[in-house]
C-alpha atoms as a PDB file:
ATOM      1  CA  UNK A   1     -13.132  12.300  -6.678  1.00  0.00           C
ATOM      2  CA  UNK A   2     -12.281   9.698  -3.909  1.00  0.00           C
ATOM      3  CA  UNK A   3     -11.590   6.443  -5.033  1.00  0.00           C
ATOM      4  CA  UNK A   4     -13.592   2.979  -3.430  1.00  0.00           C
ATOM      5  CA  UNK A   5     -10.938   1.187  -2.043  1.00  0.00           C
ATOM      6  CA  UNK A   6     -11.924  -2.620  -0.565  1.00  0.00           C
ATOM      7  CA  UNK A   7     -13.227  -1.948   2.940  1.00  0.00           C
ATOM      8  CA  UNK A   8     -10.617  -3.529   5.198  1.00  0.00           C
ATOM      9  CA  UNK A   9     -10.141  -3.498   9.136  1.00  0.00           C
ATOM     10  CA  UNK A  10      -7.754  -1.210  10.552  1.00  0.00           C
ATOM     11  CA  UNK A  11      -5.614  -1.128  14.103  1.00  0.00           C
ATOM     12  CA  UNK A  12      -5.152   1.784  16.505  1.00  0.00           C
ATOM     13  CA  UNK A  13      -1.618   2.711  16.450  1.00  0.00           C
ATOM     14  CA  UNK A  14       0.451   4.712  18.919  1.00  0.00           C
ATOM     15  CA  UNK A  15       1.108   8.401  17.793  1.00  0.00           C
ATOM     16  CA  UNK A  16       4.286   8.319  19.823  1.00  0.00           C
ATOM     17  CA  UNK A  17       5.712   5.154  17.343  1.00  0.00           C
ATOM     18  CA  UNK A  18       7.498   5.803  14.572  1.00  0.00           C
ATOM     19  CA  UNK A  19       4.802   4.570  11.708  1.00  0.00           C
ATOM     20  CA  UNK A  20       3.832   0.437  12.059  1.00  0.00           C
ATOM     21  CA  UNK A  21       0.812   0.038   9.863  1.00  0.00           C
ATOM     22  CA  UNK A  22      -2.556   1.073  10.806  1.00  0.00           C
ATOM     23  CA  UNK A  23      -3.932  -2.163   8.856  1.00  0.00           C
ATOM     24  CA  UNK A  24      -5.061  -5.394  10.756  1.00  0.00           C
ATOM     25  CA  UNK A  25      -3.270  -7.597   8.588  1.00  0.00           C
ATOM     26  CA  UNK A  26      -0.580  -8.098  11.657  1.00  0.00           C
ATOM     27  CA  UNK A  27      -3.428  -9.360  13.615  1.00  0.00           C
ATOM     28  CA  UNK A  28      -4.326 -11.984  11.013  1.00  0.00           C
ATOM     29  CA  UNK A  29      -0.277 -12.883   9.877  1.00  0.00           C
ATOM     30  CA  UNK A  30      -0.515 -16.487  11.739  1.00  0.00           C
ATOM     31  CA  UNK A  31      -4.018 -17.175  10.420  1.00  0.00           C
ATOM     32  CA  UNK A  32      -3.012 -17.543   6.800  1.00  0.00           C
ATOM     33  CA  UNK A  33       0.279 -19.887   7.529  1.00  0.00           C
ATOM     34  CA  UNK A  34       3.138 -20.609   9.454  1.00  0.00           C
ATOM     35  CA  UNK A  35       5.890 -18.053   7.788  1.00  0.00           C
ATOM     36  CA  UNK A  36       9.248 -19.217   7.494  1.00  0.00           C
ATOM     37  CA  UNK A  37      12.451 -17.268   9.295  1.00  0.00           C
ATOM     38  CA  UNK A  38      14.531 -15.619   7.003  1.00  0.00           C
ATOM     39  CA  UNK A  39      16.730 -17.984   5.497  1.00  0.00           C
ATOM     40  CA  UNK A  40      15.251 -21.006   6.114  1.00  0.00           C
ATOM     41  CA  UNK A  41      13.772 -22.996   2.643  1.00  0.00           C
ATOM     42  CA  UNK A  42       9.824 -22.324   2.300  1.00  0.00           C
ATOM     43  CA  UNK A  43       7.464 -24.643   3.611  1.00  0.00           C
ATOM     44  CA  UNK A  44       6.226 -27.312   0.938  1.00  0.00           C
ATOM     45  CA  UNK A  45       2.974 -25.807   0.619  1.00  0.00           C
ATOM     46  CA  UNK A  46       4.392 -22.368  -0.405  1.00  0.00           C
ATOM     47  CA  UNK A  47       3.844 -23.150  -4.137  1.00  0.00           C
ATOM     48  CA  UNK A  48       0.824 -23.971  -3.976  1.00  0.00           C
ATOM     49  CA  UNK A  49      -0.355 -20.716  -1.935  1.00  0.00           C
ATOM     50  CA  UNK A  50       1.640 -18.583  -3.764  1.00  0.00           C
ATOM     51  CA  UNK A  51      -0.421 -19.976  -7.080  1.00  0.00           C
ATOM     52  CA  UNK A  52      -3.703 -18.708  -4.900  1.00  0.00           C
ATOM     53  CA  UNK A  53      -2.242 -15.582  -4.602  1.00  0.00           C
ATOM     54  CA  UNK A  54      -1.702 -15.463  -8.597  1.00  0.00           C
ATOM     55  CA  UNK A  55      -5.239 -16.695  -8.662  1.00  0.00           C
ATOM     56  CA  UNK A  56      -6.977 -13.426  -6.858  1.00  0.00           C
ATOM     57  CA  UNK A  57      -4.450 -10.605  -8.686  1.00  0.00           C
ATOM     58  CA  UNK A  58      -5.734  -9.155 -11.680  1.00  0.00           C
ATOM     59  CA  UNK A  59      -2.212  -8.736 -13.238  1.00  0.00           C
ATOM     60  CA  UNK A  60      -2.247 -12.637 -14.062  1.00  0.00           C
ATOM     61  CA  UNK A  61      -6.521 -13.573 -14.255  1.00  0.00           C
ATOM     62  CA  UNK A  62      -5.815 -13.780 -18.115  1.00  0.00           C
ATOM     63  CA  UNK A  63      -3.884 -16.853 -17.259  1.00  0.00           C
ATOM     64  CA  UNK A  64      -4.893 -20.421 -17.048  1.00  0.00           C
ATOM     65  CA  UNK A  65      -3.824 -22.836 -13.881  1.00  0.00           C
ATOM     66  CA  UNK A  66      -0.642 -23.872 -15.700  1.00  0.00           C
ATOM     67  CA  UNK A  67       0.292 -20.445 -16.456  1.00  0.00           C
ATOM     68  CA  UNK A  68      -0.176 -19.604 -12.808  1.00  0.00           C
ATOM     69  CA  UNK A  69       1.587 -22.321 -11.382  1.00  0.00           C
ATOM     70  CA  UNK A  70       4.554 -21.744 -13.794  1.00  0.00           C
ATOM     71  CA  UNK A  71       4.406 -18.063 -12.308  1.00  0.00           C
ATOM     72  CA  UNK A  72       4.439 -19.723  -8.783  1.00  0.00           C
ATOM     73  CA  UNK A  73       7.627 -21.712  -9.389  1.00  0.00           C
ATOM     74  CA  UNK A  74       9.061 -18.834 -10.992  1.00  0.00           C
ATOM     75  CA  UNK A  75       8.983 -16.800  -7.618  1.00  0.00           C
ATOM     76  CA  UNK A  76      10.525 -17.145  -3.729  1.00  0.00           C
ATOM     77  CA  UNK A  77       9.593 -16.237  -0.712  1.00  0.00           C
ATOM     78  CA  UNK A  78      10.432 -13.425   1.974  1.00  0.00           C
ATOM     79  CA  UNK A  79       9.794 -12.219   5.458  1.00  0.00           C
ATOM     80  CA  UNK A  80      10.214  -8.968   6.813  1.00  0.00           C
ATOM     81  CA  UNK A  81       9.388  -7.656  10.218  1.00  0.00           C
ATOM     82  CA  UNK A  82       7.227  -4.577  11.304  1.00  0.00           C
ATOM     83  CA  UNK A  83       8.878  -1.279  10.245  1.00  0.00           C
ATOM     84  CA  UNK A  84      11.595  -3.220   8.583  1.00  0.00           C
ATOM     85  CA  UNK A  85      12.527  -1.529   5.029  1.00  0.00           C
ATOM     86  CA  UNK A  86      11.897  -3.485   1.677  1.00  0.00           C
ATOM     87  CA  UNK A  87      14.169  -1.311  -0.462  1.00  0.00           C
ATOM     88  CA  UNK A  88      15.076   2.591  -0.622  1.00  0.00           C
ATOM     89  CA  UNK A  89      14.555   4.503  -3.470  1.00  0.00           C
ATOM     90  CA  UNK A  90      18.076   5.143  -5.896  1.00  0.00           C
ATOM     91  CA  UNK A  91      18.815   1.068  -4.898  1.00  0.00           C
ATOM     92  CA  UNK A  92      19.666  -1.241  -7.194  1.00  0.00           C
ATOM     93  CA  UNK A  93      16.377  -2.801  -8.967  1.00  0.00           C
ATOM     94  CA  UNK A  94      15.480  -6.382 -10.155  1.00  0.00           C
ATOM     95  CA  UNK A  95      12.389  -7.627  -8.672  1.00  0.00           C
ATOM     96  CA  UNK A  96       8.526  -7.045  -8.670  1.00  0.00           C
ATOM     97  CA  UNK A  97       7.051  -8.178  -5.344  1.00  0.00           C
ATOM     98  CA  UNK A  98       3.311  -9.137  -4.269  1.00  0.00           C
ATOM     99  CA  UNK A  99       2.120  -9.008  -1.385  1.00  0.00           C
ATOM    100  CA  UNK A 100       0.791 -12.038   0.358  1.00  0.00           C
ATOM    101  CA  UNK A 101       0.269 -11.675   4.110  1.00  0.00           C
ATOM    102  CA  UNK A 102       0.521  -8.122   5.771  1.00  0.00           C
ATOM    103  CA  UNK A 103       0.662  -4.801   4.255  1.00  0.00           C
ATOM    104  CA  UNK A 104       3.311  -2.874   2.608  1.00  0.00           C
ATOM    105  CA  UNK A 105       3.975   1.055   2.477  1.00  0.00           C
ATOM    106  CA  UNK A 106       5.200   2.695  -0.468  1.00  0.00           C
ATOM    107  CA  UNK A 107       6.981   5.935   0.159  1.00  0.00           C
ATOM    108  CA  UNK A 108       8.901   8.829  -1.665  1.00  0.00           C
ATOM    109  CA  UNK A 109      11.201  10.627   1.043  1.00  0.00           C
ATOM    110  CA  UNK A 110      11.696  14.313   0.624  1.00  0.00           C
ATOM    111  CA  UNK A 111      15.429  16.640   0.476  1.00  0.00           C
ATOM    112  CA  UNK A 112      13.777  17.932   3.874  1.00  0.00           C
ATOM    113  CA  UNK A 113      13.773  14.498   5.359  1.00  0.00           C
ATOM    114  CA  UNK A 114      10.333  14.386   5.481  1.00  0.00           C
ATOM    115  CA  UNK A 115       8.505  11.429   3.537  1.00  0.00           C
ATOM    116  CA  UNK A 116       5.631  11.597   0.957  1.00  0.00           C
ATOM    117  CA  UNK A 117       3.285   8.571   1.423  1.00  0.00           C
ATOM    118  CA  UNK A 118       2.154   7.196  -1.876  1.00  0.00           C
ATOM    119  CA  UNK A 119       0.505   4.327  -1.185  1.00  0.00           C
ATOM    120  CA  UNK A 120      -0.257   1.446   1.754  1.00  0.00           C
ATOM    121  CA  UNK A 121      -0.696  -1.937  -0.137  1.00  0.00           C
ATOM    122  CA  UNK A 122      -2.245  -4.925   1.077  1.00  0.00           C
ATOM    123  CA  UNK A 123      -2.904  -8.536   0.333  1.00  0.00           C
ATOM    124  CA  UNK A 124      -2.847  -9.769  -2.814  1.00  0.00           C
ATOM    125  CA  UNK A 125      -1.248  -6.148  -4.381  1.00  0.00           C
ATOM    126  CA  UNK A 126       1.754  -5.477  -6.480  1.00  0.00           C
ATOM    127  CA  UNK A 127       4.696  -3.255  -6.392  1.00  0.00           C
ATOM    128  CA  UNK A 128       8.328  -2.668  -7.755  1.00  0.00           C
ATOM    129  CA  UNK A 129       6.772  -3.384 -11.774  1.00  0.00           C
ATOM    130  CA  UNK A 130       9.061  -0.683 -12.471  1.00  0.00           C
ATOM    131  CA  UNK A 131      12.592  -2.139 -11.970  1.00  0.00           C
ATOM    132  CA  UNK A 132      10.976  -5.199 -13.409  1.00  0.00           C
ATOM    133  CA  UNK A 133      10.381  -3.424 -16.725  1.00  0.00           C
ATOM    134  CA  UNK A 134      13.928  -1.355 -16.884  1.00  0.00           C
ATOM    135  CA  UNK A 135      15.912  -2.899 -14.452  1.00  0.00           C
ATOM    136  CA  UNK A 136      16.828   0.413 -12.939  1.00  0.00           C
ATOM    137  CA  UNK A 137      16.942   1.694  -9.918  1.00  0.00           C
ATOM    138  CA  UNK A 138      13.838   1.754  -7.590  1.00  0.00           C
ATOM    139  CA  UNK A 139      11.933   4.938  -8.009  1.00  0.00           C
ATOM    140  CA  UNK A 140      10.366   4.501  -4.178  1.00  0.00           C
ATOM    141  CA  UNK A 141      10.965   2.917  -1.051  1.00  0.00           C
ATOM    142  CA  UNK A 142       8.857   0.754   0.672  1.00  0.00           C
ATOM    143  CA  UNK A 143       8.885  -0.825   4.049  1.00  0.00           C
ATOM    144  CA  UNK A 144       7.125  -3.328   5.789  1.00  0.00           C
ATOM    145  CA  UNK A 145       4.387  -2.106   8.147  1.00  0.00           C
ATOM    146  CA  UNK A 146       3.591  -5.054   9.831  1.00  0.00           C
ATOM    147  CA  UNK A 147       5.270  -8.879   9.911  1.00  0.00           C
ATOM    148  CA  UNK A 148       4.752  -9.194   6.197  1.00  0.00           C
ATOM    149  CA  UNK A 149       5.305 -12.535   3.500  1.00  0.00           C
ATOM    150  CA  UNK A 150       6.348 -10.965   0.033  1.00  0.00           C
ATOM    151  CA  UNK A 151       6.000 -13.393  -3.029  1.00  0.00           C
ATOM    152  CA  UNK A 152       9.279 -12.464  -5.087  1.00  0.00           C
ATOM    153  CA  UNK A 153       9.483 -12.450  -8.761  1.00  0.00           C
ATOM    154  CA  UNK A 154      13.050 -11.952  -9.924  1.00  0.00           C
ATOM    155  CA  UNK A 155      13.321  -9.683 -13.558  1.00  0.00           C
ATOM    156  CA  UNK A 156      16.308 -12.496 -14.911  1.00  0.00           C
ATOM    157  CA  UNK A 157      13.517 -15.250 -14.404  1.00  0.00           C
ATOM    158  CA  UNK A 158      10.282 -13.449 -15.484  1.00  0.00           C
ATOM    159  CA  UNK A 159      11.024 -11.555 -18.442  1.00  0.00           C
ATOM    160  CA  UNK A 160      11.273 -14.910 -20.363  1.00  0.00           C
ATOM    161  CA  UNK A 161       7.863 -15.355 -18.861  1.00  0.00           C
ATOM    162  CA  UNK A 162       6.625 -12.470 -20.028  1.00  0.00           C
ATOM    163  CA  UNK A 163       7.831 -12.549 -23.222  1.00  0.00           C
ATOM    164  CA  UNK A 164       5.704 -15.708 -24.317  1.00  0.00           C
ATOM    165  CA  UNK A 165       2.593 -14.345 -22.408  1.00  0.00           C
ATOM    166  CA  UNK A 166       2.172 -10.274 -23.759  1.00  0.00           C
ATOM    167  CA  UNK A 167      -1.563 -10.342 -21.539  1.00  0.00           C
ATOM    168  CA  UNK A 168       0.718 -10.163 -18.639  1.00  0.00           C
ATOM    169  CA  UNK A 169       3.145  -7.520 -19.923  1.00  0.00           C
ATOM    170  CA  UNK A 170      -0.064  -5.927 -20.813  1.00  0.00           C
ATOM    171  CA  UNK A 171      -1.524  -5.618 -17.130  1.00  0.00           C
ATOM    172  CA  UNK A 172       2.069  -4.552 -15.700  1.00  0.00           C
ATOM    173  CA  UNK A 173       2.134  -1.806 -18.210  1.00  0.00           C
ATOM    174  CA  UNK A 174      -1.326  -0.737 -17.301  1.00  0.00           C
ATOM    175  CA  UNK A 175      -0.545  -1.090 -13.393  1.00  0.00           C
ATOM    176  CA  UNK A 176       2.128   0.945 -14.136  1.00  0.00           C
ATOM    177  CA  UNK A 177       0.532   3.945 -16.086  1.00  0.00           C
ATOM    178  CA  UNK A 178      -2.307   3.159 -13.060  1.00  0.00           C
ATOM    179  CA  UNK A 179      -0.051   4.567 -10.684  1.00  0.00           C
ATOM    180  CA  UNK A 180       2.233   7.130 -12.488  1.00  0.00           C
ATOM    181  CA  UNK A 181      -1.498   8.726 -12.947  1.00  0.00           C
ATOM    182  CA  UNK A 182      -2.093   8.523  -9.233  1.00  0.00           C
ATOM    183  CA  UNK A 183       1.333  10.346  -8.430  1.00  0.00           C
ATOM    184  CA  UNK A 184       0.426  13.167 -10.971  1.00  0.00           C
ATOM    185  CA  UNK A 185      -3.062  13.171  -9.215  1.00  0.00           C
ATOM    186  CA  UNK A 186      -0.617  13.499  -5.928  1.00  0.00           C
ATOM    187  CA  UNK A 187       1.630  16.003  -6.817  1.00  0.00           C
ATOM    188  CA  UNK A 188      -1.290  18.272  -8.574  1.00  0.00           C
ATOM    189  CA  UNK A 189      -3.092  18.386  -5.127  1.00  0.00           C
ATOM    190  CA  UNK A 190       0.186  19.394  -3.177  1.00  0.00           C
ATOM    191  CA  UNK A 191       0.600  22.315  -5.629  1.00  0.00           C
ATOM    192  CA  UNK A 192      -2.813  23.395  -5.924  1.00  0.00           C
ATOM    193  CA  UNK A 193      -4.693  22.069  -3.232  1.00  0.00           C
ATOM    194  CA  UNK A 194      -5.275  23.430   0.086  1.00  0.00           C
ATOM    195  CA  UNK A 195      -4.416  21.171   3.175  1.00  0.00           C
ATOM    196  CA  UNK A 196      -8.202  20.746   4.573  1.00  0.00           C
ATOM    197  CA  UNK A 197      -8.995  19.231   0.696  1.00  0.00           C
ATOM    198  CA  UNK A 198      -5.679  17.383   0.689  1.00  0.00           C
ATOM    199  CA  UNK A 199      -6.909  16.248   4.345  1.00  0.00           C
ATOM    200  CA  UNK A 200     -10.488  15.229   3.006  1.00  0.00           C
ATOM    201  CA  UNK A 201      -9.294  12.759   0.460  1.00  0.00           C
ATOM    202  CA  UNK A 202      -6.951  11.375   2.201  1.00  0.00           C
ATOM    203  CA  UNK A 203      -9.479   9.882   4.716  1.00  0.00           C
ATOM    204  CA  UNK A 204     -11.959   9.302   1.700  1.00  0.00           C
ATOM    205  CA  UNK A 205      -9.493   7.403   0.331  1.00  0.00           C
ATOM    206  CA  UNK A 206      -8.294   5.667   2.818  1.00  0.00           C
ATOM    207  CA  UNK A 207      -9.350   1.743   3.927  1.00  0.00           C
ATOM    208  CA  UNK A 208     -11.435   1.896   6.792  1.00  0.00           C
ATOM    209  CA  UNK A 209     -13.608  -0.721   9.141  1.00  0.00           C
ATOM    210  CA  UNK A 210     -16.525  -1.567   7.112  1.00  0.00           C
ATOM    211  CA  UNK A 211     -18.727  -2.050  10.680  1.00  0.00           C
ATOM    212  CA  UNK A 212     -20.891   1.799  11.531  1.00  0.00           C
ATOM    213  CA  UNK A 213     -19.233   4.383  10.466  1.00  0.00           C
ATOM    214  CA  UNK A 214     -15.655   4.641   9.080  1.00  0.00           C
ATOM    215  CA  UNK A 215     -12.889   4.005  11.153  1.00  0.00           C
ATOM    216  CA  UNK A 216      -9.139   5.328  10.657  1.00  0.00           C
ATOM    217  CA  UNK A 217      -6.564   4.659  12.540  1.00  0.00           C
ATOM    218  CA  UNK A 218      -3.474   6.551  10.781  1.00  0.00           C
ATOM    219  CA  UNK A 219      -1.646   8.666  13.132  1.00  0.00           C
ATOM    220  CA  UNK A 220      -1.801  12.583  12.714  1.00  0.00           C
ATOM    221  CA  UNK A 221       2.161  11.977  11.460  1.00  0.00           C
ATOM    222  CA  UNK A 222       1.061   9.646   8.664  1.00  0.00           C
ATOM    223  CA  UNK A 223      -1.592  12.289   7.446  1.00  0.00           C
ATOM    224  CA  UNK A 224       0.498  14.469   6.937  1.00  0.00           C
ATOM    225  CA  UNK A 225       3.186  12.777   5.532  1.00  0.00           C
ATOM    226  CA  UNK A 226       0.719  11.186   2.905  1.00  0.00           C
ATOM    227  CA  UNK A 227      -0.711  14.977   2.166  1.00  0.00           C
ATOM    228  CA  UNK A 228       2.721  16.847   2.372  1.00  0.00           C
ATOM    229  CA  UNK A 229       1.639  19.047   5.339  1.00  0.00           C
ATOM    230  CA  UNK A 230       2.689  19.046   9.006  1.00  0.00           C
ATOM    231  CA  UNK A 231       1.080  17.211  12.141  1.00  0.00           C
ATOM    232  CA  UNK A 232       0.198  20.433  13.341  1.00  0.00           C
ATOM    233  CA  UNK A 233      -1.517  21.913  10.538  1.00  0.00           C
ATOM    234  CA  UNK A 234      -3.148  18.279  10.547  1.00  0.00           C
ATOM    235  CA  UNK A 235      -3.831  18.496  13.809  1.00  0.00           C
ATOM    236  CA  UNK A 236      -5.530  21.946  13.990  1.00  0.00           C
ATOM    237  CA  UNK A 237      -7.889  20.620  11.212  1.00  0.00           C
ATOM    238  CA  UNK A 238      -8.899  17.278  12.347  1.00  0.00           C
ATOM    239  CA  UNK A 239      -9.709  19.027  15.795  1.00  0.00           C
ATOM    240  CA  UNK A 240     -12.062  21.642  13.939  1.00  0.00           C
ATOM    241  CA  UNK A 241     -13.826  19.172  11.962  1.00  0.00           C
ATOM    242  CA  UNK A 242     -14.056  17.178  15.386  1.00  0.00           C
ATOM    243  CA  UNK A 243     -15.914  20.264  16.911  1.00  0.00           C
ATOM    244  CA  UNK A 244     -18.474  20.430  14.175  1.00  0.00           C
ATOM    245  CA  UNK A 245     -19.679  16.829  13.906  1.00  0.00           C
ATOM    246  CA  UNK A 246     -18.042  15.584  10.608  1.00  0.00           C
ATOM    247  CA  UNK A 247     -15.713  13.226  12.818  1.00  0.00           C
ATOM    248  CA  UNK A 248     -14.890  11.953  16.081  1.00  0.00           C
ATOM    249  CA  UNK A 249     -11.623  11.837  17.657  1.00  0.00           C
ATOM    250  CA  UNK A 250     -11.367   8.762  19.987  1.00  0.00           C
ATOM    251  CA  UNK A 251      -8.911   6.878  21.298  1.00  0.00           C
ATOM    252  CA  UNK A 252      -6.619   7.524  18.290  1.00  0.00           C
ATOM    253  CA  UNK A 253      -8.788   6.760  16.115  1.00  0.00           C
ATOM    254  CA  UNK A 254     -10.700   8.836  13.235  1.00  0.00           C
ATOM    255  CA  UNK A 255     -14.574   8.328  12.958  1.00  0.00           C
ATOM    256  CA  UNK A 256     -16.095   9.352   9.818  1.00  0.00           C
ATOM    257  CA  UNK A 257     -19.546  10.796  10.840  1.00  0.00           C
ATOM    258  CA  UNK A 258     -20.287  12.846   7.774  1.00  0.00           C
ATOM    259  CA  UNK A 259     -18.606  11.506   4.765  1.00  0.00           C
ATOM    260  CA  UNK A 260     -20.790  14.091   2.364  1.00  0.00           C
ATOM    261  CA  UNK A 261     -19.133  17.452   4.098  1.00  0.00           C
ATOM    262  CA  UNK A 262     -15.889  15.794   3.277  1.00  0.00           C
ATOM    263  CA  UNK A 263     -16.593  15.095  -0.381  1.00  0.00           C
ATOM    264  CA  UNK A 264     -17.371  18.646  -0.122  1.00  0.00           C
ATOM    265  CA  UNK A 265     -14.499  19.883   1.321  1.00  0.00           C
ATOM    266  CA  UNK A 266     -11.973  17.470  -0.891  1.00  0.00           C
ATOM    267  CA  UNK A 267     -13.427  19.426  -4.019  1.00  0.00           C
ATOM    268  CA  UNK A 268     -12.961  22.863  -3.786  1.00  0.00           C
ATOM    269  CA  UNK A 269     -13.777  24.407  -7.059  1.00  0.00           C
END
C-alpha cells in the first residue's frame, strides 16, 4: 500500500533540466538562516539550530536537552548547491548527515547509466547511517537538489556517543532495517510489477501540495528513473490516465484528480 508521507509543497521544474528538486525547500533556503559559503566557520547560532534540528528527528527524541546539545557540538556544518553531488556510491564512508534546510536525493545508478531513485529527503531527515555503522563504503549516492545545509556527524566522533547512549544506536539500526525494507519493497515491484502499478505508487507516494487536489511536480525523467522504466513508457501512461480523468497534465505539473483509481491500479492482484 502507499505510504502517508508529510504533505509538503512542491515546485514546477523544467523537463528539459537535468533533475533540480521538485520540492519548495529552495524557495524557503533564506527563510530559515543566513547559510555560510563553503569554507567559511558557521555562524554562532549554528549550535544552537542544529540542537532544534536534533529536537524534531526521531532518531535522537529519546534524548534529553544535554544529550542533544552534546550531539550538536559533536557535528559541522555544510553547503552544497543545486544539483551538486553529496557523495557517489563505492566512495569512501565516514559520516551520517541530516538534513537541515533543502532536500536531498538518494540515488542508486544503474551498469546502463541510468539511475534508480530511492528516495528524496527533506528537512529534518537522515541519511548515510550506513557508513556510520561499518565505516565502509557508501552503498548510494546522493546529491543535492536544491541549495541545501547538511548537519554533519563524523563516525570517529559519534561512535563514542553512541556507545554511552544504546537508544540512539537503537533508532539508527531501526532507520536502517526501515529502509533496507523499502529497497526490497523497490526491487520486488521492478521484477514483478507492471509499469502503470510501479507508476501509481510512485505518485501515491510521493509529497505533494496539501492545497485541492495533489500536486506533483517531478518531471516524466524522474518517474521513471524512480520506477526503473523509460520517459516514454512514462509518458504514454501519464497521457492515458490524463484522457480519462484520474489526472491532469498542466503546466508540468501532475494533478491527482482520482487518487482511488490509482490505489487501484498500484495493486494489481
Amino acid at each position: 500500500m502507499a505510504h502517508n508521507r508529510p504533505a509538503t509543497r512542491v515546485k514546477a521544474i523544467d523537463e528539459s533540466r537535468p533533475a533540480s528538486g521538485a520540492i519548495e525547500a529552495e524557495g524557503n533556503y533564506y527563510n530559515h538562516a543566513k547559510i555560510p559559503a563553503a569554507g567559511i566557520a558557521p555562524a554562532p547560532h549554528w549550535a544552537e539550530r542544529a540542537r532544534m534540528l536534533l529536537d524534531r528527528c526521531v532518531l535522537f527524541k529519546a534524548l534529553n536537552e544535554q544529550e542533544r546539545r552534546d550531539v550538536a557540538a559533536l557535528a559541522r556544518s555544510r553547503t552544497f548547491a543545486p544539483n551538486e553531488p553529496i557523495f557517489h556510491v563505492g566512495e569512501p564512508g565516514s559520516s551520517m548527515m541530516g538534513v537541515m534546510v533543502g532536500a536531498v536525493r538518494i540515488s542508486l545508478p544503474s551498469s546502463k547509466g541510468k539511475n534508480l531513485i530511492l528516495a528524496d529527503l527533506l528537512a529534518g531527515e537522515f541519511f548515510g547511517e550506513i557508513a556510520l555503522l561499518d565505516g565502509n563504503p557508501r552503498s548510494a549516492s546522493a546529491m543535492a537538489l536544491t541549495k541545501c545545509e547538511l548537519l554533519v556527524l563524523e563516525r570517529r566522533d559519534f561512535l563514542p556517543f553512541l556507545e554511552r547512549t544504546p537508544t540512539v544506536c537503537l533508532n539508527i539500526m531501526r532507520l536502517f532495517c526501515k529502509r533496507m525494507r523499502r529497497t526490497d519493497e523497490r526491487m520486488s515491484e521492478i521484477a514483478f510489477f507492471d509499469l502503470p502499478a510501479r507508476l501509481a505508487r510512485a505518485l501515491l507516494r510521493y509529497p505533494a501540495t496539501g492545497h485541492g487536489p495533489p500536486k506533483i511536480s517531478l518531471s516524466q525523467a524522474e518517474l521513471a528513473e524512480m520506477i526503473g522504466g523509460t520517459r516514454e513508457n512514462v509518458n504514454r501512461c501519464l497521457r492515458g490516465w490524463h484522457r480519462r480523468g484520474i489526472l491532469q497534465l498542466k503546466d508540468r505539473w501532475t494533478i491527482i484528480l482520482n487518487p482511488e483509481v490509482l490505489h487501484l491500479i498500484e495493486e494489481p492482484y
